[in-house]
PDB file of N, CA and C in Angstrom:
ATOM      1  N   UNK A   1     -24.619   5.870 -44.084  1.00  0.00           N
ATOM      2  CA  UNK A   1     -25.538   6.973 -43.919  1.00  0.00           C
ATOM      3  C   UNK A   1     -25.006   7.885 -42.832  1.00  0.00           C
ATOM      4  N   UNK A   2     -25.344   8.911 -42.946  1.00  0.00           N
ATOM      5  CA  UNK A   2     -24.771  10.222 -41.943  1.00  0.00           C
ATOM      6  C   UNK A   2     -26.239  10.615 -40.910  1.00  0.00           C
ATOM      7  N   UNK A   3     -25.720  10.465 -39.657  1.00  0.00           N
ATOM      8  CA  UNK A   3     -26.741  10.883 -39.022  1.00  0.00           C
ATOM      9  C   UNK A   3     -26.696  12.818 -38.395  1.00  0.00           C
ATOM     10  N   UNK A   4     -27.780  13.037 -38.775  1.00  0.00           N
ATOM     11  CA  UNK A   4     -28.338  14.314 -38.722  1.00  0.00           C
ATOM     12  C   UNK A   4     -27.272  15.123 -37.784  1.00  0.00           C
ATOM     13  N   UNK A   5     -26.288  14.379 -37.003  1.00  0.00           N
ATOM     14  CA  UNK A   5     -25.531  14.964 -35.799  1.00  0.00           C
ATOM     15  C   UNK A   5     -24.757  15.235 -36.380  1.00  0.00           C
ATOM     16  N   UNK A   6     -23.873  14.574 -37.083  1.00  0.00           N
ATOM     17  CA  UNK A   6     -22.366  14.378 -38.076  1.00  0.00           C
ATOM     18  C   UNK A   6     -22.956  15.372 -38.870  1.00  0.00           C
ATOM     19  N   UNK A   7     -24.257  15.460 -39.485  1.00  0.00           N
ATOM     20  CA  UNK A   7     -24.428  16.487 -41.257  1.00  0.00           C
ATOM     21  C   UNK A   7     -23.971  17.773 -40.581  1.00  0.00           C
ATOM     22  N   UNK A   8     -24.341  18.323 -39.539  1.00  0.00           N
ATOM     23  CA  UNK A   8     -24.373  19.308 -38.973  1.00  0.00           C
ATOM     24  C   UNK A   8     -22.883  20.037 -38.815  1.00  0.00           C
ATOM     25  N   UNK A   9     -21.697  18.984 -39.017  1.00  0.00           N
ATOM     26  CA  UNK A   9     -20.744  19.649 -39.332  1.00  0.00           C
ATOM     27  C   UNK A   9     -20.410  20.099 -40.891  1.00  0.00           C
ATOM     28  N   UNK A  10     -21.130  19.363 -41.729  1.00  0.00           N
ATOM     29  CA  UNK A  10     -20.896  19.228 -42.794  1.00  0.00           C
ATOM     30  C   UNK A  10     -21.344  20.796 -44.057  1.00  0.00           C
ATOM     31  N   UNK A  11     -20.679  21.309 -44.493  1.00  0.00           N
ATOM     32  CA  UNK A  11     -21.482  22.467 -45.144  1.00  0.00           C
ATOM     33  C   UNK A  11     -22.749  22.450 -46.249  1.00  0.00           C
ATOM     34  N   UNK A  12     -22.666  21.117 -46.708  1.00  0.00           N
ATOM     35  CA  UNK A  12     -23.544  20.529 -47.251  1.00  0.00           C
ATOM     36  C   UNK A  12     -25.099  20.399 -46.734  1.00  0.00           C
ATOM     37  N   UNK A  13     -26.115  20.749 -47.226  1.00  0.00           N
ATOM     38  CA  UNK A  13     -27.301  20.647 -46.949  1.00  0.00           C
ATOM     39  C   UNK A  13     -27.557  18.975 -46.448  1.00  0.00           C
ATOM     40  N   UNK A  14     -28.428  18.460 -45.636  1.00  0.00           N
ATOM     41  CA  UNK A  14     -28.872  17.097 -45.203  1.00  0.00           C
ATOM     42  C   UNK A  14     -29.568  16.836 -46.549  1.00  0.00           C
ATOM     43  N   UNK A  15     -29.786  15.881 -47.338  1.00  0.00           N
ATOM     44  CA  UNK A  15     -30.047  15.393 -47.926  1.00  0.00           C
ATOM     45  C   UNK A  15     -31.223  14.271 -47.572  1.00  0.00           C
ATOM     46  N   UNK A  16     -32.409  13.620 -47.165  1.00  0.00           N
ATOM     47  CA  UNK A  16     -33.354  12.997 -46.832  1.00  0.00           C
ATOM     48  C   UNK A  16     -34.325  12.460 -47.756  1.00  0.00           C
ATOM     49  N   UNK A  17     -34.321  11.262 -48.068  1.00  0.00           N
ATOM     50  CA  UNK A  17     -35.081  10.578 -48.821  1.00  0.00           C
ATOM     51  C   UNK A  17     -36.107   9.451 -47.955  1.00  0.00           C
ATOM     52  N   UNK A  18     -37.102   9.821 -48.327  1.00  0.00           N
ATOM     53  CA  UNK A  18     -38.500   9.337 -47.464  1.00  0.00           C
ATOM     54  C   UNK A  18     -38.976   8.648 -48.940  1.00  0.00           C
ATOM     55  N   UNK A  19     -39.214   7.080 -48.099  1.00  0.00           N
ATOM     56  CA  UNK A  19     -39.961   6.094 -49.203  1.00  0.00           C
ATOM     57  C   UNK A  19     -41.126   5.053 -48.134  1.00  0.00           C
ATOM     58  N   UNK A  20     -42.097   6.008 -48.907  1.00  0.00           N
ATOM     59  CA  UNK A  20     -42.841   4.994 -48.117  1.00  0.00           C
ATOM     60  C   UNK A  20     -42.878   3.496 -49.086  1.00  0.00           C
ATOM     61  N   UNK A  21     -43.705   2.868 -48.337  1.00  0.00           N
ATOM     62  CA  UNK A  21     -44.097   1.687 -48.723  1.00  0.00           C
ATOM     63  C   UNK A  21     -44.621   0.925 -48.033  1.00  0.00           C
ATOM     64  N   UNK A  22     -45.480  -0.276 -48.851  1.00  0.00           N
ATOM     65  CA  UNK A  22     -47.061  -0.907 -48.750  1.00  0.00           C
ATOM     66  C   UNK A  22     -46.364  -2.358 -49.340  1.00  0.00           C
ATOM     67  N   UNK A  23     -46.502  -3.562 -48.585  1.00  0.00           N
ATOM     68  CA  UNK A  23     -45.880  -4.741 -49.217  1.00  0.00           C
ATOM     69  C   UNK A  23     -44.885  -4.604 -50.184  1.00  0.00           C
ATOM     70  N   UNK A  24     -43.824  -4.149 -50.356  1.00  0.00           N
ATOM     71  CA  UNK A  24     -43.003  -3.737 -51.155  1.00  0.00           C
ATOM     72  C   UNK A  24     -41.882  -4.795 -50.810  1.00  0.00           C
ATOM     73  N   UNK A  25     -42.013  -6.160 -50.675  1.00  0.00           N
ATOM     74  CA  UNK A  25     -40.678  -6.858 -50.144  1.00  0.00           C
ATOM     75  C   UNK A  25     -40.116  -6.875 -51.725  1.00  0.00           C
ATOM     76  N   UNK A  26     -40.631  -6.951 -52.872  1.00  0.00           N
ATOM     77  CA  UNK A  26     -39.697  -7.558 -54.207  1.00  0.00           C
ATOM     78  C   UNK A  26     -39.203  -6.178 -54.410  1.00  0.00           C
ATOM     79  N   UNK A  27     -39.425  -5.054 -54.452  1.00  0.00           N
ATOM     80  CA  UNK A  27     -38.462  -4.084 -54.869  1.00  0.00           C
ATOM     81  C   UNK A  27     -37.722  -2.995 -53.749  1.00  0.00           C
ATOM     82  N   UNK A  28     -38.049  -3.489 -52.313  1.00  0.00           N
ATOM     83  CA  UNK A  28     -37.719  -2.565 -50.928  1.00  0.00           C
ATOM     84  C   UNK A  28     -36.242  -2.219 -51.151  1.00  0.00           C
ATOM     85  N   UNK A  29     -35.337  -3.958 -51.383  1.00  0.00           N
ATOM     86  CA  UNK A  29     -34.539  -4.146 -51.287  1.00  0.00           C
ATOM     87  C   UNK A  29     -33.399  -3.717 -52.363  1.00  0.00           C
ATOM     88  N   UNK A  30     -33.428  -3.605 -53.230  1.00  0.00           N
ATOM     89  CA  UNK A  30     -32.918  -2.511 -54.410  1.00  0.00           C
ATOM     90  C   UNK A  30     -33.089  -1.123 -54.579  1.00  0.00           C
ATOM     91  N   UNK A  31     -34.413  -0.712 -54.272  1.00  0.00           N
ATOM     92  CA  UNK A  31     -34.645   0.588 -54.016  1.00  0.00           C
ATOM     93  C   UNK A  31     -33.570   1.304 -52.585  1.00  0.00           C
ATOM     94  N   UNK A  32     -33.563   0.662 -51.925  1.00  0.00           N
ATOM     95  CA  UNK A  32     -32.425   1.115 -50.769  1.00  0.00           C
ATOM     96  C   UNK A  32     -31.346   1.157 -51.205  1.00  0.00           C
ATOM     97  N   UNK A  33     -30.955  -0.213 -52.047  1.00  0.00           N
ATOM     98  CA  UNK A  33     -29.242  -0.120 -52.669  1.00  0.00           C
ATOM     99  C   UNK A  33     -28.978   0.722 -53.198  1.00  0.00           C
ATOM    100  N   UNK A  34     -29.729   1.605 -53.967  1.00  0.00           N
ATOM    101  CA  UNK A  34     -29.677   2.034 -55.353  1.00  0.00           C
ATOM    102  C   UNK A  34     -29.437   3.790 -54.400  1.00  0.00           C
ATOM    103  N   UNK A  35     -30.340   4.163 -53.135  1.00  0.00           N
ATOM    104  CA  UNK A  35     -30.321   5.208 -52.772  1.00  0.00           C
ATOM    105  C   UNK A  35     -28.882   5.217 -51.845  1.00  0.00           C
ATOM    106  N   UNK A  36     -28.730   4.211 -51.770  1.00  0.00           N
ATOM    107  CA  UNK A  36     -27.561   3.927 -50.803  1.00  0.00           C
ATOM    108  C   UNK A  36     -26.390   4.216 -51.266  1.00  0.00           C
ATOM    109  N   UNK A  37     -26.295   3.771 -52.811  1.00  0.00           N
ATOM    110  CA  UNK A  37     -25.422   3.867 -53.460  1.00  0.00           C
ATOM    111  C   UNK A  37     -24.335   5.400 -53.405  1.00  0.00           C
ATOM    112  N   UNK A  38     -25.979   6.246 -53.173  1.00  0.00           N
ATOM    113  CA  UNK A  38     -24.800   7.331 -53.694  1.00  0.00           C
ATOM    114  C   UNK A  38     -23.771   7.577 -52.394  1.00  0.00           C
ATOM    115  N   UNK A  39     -22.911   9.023 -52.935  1.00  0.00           N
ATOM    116  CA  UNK A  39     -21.640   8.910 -52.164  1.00  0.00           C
ATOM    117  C   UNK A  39     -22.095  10.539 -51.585  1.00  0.00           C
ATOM    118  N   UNK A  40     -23.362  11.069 -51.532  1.00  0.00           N
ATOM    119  CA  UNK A  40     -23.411  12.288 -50.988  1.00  0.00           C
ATOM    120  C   UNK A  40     -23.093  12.631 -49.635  1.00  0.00           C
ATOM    121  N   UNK A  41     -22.159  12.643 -48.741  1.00  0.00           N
ATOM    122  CA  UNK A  41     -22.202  12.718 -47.492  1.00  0.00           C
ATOM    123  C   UNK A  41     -22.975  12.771 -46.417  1.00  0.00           C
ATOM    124  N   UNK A  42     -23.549  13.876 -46.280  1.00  0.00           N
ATOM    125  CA  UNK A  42     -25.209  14.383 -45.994  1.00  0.00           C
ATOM    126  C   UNK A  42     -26.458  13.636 -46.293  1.00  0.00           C
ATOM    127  N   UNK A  43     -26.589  12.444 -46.210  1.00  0.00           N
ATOM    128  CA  UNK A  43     -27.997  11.294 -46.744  1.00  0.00           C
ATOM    129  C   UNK A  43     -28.996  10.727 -45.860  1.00  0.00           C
ATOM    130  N   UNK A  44     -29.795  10.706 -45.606  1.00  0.00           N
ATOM    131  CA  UNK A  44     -30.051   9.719 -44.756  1.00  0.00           C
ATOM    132  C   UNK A  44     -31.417   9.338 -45.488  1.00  0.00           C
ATOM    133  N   UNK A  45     -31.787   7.998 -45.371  1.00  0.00           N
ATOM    134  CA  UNK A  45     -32.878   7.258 -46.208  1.00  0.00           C
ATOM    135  C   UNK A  45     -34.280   7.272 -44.801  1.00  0.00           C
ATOM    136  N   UNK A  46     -34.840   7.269 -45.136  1.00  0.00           N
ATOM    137  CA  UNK A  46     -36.500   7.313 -43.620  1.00  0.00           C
ATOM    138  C   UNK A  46     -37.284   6.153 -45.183  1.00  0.00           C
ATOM    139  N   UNK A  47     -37.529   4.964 -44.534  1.00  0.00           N
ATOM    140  CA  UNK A  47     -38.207   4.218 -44.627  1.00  0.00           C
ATOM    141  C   UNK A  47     -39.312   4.066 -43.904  1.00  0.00           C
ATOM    142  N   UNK A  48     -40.858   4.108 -44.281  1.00  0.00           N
ATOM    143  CA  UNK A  48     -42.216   4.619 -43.832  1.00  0.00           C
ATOM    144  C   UNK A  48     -42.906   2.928 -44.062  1.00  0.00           C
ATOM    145  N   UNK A  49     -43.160   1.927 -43.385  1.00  0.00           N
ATOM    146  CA  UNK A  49     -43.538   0.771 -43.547  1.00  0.00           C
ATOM    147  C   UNK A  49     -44.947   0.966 -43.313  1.00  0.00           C
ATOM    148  N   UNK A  50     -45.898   1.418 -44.811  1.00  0.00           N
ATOM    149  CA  UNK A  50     -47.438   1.974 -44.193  1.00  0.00           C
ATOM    150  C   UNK A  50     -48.574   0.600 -44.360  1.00  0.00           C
ATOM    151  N   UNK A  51     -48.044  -0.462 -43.136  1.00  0.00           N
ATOM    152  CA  UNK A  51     -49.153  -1.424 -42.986  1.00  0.00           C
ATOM    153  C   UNK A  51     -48.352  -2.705 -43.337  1.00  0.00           C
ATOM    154  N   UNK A  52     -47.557  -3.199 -43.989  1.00  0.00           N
ATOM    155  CA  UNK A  52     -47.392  -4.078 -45.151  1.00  0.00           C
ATOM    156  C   UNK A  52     -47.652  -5.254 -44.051  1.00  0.00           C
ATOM    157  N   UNK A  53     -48.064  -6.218 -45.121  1.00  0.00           N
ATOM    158  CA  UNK A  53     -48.568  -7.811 -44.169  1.00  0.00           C
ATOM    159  C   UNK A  53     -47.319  -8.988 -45.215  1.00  0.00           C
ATOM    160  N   UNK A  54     -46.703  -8.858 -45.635  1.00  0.00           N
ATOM    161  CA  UNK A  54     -45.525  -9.523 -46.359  1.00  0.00           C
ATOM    162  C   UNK A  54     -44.105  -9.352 -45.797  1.00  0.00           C
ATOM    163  N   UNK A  55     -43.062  -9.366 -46.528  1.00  0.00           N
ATOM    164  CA  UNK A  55     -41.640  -9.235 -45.400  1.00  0.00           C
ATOM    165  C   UNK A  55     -41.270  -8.114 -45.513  1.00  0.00           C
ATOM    166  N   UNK A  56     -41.864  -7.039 -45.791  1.00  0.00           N
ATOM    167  CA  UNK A  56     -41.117  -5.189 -45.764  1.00  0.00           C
ATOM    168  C   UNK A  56     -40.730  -5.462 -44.833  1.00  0.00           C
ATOM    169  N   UNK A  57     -40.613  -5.471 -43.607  1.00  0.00           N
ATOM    170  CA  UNK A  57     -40.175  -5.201 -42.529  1.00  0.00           C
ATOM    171  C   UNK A  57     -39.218  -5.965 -41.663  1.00  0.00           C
ATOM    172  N   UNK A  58     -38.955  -7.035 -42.698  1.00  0.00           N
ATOM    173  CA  UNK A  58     -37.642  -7.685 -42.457  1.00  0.00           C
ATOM    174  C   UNK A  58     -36.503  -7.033 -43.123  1.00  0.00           C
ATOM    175  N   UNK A  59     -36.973  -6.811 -44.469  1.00  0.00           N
ATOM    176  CA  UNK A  59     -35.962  -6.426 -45.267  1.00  0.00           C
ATOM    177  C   UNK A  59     -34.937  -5.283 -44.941  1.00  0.00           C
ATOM    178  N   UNK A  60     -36.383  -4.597 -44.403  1.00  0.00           N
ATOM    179  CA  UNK A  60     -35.527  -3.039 -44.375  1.00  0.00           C
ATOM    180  C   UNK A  60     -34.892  -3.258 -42.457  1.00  0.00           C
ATOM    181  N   UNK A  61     -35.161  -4.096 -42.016  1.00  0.00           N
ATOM    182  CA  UNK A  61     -34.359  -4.295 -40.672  1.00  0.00           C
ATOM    183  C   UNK A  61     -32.895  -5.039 -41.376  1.00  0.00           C
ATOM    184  N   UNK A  62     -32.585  -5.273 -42.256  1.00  0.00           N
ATOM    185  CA  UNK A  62     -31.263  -5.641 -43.070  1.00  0.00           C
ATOM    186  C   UNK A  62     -30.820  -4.444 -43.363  1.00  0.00           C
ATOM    187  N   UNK A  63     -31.328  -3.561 -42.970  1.00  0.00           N
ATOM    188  CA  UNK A  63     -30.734  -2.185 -43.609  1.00  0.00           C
ATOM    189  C   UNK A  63     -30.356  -1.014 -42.066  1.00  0.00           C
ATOM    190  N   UNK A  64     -30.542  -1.629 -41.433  1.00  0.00           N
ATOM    191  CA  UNK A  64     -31.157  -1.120 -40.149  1.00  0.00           C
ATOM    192  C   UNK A  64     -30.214   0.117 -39.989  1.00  0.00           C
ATOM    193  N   UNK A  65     -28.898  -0.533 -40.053  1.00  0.00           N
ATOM    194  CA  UNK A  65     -27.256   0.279 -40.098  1.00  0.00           C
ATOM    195  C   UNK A  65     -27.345   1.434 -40.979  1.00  0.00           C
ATOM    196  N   UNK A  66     -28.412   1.694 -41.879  1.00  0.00           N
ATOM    197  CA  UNK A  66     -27.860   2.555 -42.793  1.00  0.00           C
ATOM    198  C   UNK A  66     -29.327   3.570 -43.031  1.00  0.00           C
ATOM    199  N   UNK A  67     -29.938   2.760 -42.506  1.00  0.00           N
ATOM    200  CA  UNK A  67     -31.929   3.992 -42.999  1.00  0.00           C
ATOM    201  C   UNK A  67     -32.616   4.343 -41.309  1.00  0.00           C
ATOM    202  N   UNK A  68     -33.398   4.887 -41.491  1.00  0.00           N
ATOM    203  CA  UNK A  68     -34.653   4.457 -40.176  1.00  0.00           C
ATOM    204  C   UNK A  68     -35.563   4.505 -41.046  1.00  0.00           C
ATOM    205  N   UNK A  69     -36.224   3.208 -40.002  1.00  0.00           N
ATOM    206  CA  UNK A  69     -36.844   3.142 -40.328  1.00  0.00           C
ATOM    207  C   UNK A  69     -38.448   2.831 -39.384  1.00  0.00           C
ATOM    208  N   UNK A  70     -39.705   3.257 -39.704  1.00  0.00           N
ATOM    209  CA  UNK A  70     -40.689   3.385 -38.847  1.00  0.00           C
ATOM    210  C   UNK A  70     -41.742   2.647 -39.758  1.00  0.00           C
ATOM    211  N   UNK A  71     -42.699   2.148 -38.638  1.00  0.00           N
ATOM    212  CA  UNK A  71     -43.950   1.548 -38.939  1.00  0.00           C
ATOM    213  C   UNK A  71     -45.203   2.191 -38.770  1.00  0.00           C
ATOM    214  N   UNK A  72     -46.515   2.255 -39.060  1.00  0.00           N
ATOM    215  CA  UNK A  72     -47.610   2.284 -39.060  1.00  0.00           C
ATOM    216  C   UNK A  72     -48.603   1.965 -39.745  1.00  0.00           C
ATOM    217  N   UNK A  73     -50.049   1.569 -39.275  1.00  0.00           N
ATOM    218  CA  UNK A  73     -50.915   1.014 -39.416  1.00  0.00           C
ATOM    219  C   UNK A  73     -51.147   1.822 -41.281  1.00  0.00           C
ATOM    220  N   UNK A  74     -51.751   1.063 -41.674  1.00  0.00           N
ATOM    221  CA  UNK A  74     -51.933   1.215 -42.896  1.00  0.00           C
ATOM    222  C   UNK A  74     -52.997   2.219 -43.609  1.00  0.00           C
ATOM    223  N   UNK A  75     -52.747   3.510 -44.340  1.00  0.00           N
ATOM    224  CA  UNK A  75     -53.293   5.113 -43.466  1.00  0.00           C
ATOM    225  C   UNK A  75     -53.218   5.407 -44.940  1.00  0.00           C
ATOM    226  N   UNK A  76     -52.225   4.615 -46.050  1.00  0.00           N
ATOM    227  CA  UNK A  76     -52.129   5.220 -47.897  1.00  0.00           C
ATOM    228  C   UNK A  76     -50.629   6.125 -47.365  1.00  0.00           C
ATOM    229  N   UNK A  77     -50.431   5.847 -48.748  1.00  0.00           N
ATOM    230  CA  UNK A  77     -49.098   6.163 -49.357  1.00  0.00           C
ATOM    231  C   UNK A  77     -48.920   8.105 -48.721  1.00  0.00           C
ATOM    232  N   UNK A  78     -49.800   8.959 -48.604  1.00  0.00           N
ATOM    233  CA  UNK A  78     -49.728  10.351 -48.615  1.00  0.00           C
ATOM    234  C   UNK A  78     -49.550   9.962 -46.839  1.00  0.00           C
ATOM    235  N   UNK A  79     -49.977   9.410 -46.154  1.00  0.00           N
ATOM    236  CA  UNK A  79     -49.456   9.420 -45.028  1.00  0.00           C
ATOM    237  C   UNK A  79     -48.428   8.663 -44.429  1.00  0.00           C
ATOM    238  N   UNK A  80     -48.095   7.776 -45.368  1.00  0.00           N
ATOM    239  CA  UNK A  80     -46.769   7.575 -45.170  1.00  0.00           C
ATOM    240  C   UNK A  80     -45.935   8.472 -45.059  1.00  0.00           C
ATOM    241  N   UNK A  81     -45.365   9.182 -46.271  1.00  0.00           N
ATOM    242  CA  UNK A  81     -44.940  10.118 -46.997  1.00  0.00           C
ATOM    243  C   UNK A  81     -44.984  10.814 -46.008  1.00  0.00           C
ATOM    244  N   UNK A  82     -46.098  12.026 -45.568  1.00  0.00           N
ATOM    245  CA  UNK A  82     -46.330  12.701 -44.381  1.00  0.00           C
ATOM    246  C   UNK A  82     -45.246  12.408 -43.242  1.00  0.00           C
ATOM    247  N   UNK A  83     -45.330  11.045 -42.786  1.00  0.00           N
ATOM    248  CA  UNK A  83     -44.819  10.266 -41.251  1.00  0.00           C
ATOM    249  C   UNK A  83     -43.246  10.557 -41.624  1.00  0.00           C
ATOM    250  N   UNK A  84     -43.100  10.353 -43.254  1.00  0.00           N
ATOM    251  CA  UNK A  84     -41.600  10.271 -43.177  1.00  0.00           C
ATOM    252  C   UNK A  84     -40.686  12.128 -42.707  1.00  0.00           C
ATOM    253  N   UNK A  85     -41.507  12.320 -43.313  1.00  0.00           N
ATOM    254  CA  UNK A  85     -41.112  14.330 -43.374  1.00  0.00           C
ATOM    255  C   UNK A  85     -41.317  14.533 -42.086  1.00  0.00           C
ATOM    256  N   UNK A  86     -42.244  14.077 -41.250  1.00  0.00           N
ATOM    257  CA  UNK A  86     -42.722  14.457 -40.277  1.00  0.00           C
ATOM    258  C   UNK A  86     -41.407  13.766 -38.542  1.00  0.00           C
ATOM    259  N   UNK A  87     -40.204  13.073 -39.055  1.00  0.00           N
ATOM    260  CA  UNK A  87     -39.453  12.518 -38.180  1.00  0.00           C
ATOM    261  C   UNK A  87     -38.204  12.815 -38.681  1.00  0.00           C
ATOM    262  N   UNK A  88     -37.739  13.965 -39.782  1.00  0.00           N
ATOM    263  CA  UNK A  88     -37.114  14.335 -40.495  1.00  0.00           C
ATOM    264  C   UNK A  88     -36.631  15.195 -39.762  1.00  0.00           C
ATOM    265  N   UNK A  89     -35.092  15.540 -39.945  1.00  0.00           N
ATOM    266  CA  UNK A  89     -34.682  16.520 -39.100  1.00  0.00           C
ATOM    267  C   UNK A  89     -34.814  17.937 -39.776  1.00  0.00           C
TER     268      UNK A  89
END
């Protein structure tokens, strides 16, 4: 992942994908691969952990190197979403 400092040389627009999620440990972990996957230079993934009481928040600390990722109390998916845009460069 490219952090917002590095895109800034880049002529390429930042690219930012905000996923929230709510107990999401069975699909957290593919859904990241899959965004991870690509090869766009300019990427960065914002993972929005809105509440979950299961292992979201292990998982995506396996990812730690490559997303940010943030927590909060459990508020629904539109404020997740919100939190993620809202720490977005």
């Amino acid at each position: 992942m490219t952090t917002p400092a590095s895109a800034a040389d880049d002529p390429r627009p930042l690219l930012t994908v905000v996923m929230p999620v709510y107990n999401g440990e069975v699909f957290l972990a593919v859904a990241m691969r899959h965004v991870l996957a690509h090869h766009y230079h300019s990427l960065e993934c914002i993972v929005v952990d809105d509440g979950s009481t299961d292992g979201t928040a292990d998982i995506a600390a396996a990812f730690s190197d490559d997303i940010r990722f943030v927590r909060q109390p459990n508020k629904g998916p539109a404020s997740a979403r919100n939190r993620g845009i809202e720490i977005a460069p």
